[in-house]
ModelCIF file with pLDDT and N, C-alpha, C, O atoms, coordinates in Angstrom:
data_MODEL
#
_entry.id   MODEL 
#
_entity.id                         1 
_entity.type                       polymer 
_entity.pdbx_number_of_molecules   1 
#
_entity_poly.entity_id                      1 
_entity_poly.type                           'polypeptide(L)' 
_entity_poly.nstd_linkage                   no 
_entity_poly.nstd_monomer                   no 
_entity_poly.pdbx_seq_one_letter_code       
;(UNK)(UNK)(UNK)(UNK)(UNK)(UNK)(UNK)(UNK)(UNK)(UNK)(UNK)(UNK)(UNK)(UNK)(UNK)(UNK)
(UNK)(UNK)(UNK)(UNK)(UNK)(UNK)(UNK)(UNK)(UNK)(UNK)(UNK)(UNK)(UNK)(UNK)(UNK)(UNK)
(UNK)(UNK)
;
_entity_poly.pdbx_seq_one_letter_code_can   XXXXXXXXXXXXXXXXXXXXXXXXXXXXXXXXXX 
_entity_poly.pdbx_strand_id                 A 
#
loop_
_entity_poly_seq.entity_id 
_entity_poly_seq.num 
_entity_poly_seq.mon_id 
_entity_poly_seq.hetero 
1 1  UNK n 
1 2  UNK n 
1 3  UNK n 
1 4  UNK n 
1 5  UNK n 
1 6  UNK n 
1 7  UNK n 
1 8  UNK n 
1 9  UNK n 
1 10 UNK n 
1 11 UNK n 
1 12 UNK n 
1 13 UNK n 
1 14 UNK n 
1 15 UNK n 
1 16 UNK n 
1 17 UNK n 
1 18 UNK n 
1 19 UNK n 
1 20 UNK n 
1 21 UNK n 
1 22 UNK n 
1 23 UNK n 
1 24 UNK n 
1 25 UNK n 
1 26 UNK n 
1 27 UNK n 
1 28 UNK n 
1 29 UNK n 
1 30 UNK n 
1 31 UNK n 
1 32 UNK n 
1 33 UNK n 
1 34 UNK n 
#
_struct_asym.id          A 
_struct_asym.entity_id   1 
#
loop_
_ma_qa_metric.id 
_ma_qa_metric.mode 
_ma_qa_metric.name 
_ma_qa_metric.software_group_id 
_ma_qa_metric.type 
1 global pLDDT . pLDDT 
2 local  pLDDT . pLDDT 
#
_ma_qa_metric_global.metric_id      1 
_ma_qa_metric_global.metric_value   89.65 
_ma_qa_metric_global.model_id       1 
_ma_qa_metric_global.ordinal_id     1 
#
loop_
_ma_qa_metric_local.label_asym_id 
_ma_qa_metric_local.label_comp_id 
_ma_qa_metric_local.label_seq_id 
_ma_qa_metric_local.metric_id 
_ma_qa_metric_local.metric_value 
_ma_qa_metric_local.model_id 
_ma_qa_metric_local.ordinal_id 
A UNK 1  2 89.00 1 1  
A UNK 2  2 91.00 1 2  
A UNK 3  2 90.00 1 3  
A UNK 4  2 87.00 1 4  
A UNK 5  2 89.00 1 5  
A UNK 6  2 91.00 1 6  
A UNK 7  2 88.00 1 7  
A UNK 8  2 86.00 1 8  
A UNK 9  2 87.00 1 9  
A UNK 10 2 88.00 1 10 
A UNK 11 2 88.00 1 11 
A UNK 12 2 90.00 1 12 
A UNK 13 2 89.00 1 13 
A UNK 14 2 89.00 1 14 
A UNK 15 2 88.00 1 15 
A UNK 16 2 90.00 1 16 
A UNK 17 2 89.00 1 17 
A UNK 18 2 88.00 1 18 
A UNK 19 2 89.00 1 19 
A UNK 20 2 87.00 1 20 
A UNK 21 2 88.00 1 21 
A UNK 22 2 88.00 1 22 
A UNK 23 2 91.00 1 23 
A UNK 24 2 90.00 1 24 
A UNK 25 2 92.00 1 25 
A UNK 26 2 92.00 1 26 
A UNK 27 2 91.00 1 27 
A UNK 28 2 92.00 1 28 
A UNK 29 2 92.00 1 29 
A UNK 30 2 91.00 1 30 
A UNK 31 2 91.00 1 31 
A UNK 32 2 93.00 1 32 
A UNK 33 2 93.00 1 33 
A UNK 34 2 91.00 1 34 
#
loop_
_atom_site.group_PDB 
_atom_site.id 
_atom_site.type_symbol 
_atom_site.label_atom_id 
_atom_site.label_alt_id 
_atom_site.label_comp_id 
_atom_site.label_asym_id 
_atom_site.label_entity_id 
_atom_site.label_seq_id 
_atom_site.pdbx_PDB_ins_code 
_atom_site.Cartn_x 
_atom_site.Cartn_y 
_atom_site.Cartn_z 
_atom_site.occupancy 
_atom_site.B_iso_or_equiv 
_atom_site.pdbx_formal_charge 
_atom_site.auth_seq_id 
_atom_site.auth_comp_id 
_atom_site.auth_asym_id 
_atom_site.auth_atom_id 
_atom_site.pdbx_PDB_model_num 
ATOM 1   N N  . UNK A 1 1  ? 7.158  3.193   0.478   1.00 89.00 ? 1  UNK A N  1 
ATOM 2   C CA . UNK A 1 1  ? 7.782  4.140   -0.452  1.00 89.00 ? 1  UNK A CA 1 
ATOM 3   C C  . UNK A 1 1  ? 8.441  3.407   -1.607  1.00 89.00 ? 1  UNK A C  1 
ATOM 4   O O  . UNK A 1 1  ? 8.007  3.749   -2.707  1.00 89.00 ? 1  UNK A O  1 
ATOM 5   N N  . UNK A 1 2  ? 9.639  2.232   -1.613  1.00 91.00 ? 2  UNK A N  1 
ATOM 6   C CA . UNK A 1 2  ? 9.804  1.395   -2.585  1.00 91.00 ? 2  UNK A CA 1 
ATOM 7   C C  . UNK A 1 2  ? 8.741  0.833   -3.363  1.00 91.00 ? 2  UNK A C  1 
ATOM 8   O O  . UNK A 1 2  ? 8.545  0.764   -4.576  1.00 91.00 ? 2  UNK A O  1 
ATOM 9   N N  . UNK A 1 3  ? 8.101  0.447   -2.346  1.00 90.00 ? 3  UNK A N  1 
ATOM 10  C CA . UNK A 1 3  ? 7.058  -0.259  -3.222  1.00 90.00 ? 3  UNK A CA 1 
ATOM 11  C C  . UNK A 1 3  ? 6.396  0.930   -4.478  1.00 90.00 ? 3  UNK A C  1 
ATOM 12  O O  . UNK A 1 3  ? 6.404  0.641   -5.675  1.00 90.00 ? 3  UNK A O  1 
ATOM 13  N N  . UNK A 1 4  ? 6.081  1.699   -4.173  1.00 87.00 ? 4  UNK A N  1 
ATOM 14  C CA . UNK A 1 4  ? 5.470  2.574   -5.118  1.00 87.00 ? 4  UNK A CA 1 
ATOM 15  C C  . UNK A 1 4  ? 6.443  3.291   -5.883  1.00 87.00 ? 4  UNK A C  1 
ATOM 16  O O  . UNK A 1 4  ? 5.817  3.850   -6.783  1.00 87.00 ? 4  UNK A O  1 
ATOM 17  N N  . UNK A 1 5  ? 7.637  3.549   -5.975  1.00 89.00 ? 5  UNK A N  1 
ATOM 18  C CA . UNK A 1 5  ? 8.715  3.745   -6.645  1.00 89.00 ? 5  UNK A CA 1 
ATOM 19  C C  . UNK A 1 5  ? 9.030  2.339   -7.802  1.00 89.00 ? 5  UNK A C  1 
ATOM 20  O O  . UNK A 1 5  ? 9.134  2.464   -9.022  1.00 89.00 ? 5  UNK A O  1 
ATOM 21  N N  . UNK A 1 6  ? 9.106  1.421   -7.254  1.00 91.00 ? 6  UNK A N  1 
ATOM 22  C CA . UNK A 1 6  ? 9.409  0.255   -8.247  1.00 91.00 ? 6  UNK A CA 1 
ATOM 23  C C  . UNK A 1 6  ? 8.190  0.280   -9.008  1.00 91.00 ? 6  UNK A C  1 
ATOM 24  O O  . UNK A 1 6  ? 8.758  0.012   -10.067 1.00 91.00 ? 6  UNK A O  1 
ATOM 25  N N  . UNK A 1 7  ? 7.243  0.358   -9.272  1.00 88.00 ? 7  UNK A N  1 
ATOM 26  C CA . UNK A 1 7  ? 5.978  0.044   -9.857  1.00 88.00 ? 7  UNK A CA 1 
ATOM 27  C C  . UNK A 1 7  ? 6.552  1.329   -11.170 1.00 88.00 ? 7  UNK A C  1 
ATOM 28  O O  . UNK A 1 7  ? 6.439  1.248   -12.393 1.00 88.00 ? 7  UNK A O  1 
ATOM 29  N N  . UNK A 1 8  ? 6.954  2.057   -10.622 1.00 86.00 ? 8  UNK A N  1 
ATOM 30  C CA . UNK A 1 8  ? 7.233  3.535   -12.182 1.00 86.00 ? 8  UNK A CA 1 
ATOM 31  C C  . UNK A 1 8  ? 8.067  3.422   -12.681 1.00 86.00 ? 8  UNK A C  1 
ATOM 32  O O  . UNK A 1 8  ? 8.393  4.258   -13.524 1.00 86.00 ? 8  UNK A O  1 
ATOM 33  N N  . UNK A 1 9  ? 8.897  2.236   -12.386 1.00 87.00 ? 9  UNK A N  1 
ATOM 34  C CA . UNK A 1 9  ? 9.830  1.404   -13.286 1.00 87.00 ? 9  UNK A CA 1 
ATOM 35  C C  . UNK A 1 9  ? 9.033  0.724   -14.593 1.00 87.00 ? 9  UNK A C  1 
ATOM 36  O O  . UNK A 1 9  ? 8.254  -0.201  -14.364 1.00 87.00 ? 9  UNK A O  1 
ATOM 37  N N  . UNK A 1 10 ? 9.222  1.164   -15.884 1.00 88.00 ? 10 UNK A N  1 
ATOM 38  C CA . UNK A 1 10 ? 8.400  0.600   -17.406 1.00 88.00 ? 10 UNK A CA 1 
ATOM 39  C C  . UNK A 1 10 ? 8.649  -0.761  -16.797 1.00 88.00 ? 10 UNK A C  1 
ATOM 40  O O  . UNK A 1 10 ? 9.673  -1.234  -16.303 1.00 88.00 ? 10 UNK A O  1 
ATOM 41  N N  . UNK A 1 11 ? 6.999  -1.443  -17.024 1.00 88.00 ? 11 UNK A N  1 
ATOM 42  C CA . UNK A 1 11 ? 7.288  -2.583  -17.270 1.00 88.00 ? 11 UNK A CA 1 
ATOM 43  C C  . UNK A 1 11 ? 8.105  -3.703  -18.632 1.00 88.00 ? 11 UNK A C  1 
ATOM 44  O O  . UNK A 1 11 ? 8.550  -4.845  -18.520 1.00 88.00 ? 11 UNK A O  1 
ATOM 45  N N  . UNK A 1 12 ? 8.033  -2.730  -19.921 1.00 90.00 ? 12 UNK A N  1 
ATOM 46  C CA . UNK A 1 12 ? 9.327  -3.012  -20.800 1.00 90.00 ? 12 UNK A CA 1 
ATOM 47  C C  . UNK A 1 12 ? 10.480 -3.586  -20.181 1.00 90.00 ? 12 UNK A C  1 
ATOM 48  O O  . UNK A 1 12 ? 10.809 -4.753  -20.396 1.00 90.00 ? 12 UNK A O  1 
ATOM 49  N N  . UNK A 1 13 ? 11.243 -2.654  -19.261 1.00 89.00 ? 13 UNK A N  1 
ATOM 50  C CA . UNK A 1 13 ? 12.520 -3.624  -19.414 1.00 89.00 ? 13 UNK A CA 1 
ATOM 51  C C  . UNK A 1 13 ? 12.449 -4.463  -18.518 1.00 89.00 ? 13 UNK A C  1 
ATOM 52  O O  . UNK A 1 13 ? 13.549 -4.995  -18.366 1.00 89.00 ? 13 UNK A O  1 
ATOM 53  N N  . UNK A 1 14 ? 11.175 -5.114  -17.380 1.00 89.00 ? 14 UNK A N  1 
ATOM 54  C CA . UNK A 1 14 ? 11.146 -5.880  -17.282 1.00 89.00 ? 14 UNK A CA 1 
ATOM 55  C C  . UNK A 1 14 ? 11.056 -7.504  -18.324 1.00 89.00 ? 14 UNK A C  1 
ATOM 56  O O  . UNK A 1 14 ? 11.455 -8.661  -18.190 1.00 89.00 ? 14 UNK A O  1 
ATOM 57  N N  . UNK A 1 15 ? 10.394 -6.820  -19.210 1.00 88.00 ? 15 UNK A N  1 
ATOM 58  C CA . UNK A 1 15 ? 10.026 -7.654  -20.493 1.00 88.00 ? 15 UNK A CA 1 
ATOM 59  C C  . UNK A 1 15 ? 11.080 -8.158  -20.978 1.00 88.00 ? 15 UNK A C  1 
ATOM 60  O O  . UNK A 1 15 ? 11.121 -9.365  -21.217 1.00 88.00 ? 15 UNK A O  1 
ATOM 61  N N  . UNK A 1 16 ? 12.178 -7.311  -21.229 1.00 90.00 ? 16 UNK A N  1 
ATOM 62  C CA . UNK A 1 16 ? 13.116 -7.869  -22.398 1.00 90.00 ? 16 UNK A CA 1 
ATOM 63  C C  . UNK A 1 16 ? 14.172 -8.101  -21.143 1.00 90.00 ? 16 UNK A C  1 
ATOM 64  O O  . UNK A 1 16 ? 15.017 -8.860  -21.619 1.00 90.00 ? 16 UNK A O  1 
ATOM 65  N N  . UNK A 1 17 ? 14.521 -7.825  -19.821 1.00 89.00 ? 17 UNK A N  1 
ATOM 66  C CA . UNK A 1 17 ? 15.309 -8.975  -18.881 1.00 89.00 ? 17 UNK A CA 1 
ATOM 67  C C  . UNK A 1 17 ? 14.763 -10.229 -19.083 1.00 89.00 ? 17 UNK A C  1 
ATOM 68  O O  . UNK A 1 17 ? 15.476 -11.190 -19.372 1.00 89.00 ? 17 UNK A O  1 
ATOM 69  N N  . UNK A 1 18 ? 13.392 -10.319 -18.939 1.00 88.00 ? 18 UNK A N  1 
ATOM 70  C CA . UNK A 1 18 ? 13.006 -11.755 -19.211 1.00 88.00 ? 18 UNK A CA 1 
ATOM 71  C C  . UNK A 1 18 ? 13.389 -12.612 -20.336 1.00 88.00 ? 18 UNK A C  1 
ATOM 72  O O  . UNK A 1 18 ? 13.630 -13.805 -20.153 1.00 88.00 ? 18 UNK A O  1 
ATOM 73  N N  . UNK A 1 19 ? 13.466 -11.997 -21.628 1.00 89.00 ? 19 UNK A N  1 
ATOM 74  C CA . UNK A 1 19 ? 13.852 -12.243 -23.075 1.00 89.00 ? 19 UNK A CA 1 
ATOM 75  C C  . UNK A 1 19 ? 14.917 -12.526 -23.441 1.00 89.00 ? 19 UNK A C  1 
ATOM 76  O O  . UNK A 1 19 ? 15.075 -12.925 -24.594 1.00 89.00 ? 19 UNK A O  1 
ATOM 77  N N  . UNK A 1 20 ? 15.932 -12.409 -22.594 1.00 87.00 ? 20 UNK A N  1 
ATOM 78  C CA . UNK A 1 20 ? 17.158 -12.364 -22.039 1.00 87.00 ? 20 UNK A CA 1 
ATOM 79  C C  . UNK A 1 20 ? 17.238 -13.147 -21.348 1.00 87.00 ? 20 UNK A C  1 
ATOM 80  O O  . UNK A 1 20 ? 18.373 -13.577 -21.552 1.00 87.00 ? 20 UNK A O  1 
ATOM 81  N N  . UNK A 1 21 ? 16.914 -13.576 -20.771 1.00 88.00 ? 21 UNK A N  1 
ATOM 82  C CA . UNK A 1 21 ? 17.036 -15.141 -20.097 1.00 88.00 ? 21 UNK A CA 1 
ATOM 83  C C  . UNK A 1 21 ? 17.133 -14.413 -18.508 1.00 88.00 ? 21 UNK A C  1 
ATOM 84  O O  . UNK A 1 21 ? 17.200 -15.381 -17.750 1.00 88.00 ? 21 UNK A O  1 
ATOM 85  N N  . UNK A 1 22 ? 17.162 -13.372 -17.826 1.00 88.00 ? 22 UNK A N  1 
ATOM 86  C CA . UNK A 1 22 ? 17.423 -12.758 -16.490 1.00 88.00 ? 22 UNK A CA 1 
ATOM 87  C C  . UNK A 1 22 ? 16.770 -13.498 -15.595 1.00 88.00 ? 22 UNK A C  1 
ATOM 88  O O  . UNK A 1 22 ? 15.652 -13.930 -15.877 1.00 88.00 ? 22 UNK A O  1 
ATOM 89  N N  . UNK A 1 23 ? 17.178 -13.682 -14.753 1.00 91.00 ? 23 UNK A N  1 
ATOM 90  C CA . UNK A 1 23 ? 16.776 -14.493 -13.012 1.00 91.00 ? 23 UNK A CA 1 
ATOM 91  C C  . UNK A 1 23 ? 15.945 -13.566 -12.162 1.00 91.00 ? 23 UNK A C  1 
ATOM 92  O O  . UNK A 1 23 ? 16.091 -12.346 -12.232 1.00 91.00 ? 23 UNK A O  1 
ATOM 93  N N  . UNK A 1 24 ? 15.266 -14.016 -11.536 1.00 90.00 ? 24 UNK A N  1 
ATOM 94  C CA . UNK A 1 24 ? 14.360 -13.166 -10.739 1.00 90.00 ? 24 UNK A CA 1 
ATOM 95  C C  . UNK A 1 24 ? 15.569 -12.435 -9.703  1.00 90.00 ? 24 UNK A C  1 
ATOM 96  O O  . UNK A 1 24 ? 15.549 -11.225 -9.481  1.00 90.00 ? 24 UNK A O  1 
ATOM 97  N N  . UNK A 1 25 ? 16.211 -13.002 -9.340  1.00 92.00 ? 25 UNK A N  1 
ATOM 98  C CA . UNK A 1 25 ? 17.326 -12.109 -8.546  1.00 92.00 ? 25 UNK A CA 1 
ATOM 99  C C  . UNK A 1 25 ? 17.995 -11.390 -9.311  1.00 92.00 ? 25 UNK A C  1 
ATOM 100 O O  . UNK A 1 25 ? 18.153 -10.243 -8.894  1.00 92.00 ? 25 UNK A O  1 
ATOM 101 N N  . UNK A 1 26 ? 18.791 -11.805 -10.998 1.00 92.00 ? 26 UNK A N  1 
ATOM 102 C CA . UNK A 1 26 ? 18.943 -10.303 -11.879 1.00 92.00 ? 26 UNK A CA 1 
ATOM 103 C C  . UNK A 1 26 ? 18.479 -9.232  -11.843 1.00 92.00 ? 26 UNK A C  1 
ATOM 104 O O  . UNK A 1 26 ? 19.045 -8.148  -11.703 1.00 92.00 ? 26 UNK A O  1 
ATOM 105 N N  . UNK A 1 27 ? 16.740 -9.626  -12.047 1.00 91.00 ? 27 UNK A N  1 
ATOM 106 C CA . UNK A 1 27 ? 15.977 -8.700  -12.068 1.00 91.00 ? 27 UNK A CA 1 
ATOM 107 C C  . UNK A 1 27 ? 15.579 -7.652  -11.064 1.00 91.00 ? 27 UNK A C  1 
ATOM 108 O O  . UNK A 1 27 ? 14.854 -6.664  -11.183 1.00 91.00 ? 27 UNK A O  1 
ATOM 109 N N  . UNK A 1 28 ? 16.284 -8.160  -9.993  1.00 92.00 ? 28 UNK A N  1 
ATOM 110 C CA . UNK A 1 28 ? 15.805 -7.450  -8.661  1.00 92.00 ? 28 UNK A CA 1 
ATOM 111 C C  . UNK A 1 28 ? 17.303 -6.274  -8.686  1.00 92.00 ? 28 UNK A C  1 
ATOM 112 O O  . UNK A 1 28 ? 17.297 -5.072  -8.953  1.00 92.00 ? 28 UNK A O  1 
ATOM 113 N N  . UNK A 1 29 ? 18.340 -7.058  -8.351  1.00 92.00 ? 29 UNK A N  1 
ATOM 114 C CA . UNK A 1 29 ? 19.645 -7.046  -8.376  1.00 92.00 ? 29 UNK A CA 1 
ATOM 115 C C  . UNK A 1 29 ? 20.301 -6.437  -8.968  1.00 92.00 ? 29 UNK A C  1 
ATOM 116 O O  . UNK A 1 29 ? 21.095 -5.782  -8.293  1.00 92.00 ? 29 UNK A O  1 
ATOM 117 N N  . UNK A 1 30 ? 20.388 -6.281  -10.332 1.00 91.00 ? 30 UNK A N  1 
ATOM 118 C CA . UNK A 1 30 ? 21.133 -5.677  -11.075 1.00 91.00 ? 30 UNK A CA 1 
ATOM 119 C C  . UNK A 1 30 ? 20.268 -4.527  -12.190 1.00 91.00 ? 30 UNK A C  1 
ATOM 120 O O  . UNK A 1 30 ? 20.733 -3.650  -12.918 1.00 91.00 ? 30 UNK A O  1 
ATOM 121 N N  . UNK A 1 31 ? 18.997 -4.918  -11.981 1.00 91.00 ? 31 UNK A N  1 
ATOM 122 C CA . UNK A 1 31 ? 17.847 -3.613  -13.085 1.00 91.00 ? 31 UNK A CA 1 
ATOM 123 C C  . UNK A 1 31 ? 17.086 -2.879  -11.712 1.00 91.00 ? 31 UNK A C  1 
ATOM 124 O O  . UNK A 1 31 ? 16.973 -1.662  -11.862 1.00 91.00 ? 31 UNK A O  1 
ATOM 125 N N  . UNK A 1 32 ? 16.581 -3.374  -10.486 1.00 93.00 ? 32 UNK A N  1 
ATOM 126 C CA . UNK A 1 32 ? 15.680 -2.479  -9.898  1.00 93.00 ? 32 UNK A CA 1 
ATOM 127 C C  . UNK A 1 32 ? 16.854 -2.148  -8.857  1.00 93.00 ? 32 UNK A C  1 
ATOM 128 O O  . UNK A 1 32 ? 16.452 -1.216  -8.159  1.00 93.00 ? 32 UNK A O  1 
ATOM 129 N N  . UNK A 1 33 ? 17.568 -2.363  -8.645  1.00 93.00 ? 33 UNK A N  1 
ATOM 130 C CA . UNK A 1 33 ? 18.038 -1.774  -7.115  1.00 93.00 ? 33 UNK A CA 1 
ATOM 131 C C  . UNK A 1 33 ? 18.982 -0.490  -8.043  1.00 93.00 ? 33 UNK A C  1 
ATOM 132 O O  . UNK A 1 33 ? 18.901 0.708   -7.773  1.00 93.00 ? 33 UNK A O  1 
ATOM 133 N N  . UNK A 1 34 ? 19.706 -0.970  -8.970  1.00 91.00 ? 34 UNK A N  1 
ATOM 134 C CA . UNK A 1 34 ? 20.044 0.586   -9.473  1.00 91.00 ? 34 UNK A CA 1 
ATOM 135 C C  . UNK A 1 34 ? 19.315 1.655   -10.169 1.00 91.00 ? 34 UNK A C  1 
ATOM 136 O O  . UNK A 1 34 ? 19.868 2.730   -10.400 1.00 91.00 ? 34 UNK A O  1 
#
């Protein structure tokens, strides 16, 4: 069920966490878990 929930998360703001200098644990942590 997560799994297919996180995927309909835009990959955009994965993009610009990255651009941003964000940590793979930021990214988990503080953009997908909320």
């Amino acid at each position: 069920v997560l799994s297919n929930y996180m995927k309909s998360v835009p990959e955009e703001m994965y993009e610009a966490a990255l651009v941003d200098g964000a940590s793979l644990w930021t990214r988990f942590w503080r953009l997908t878990i909320p």
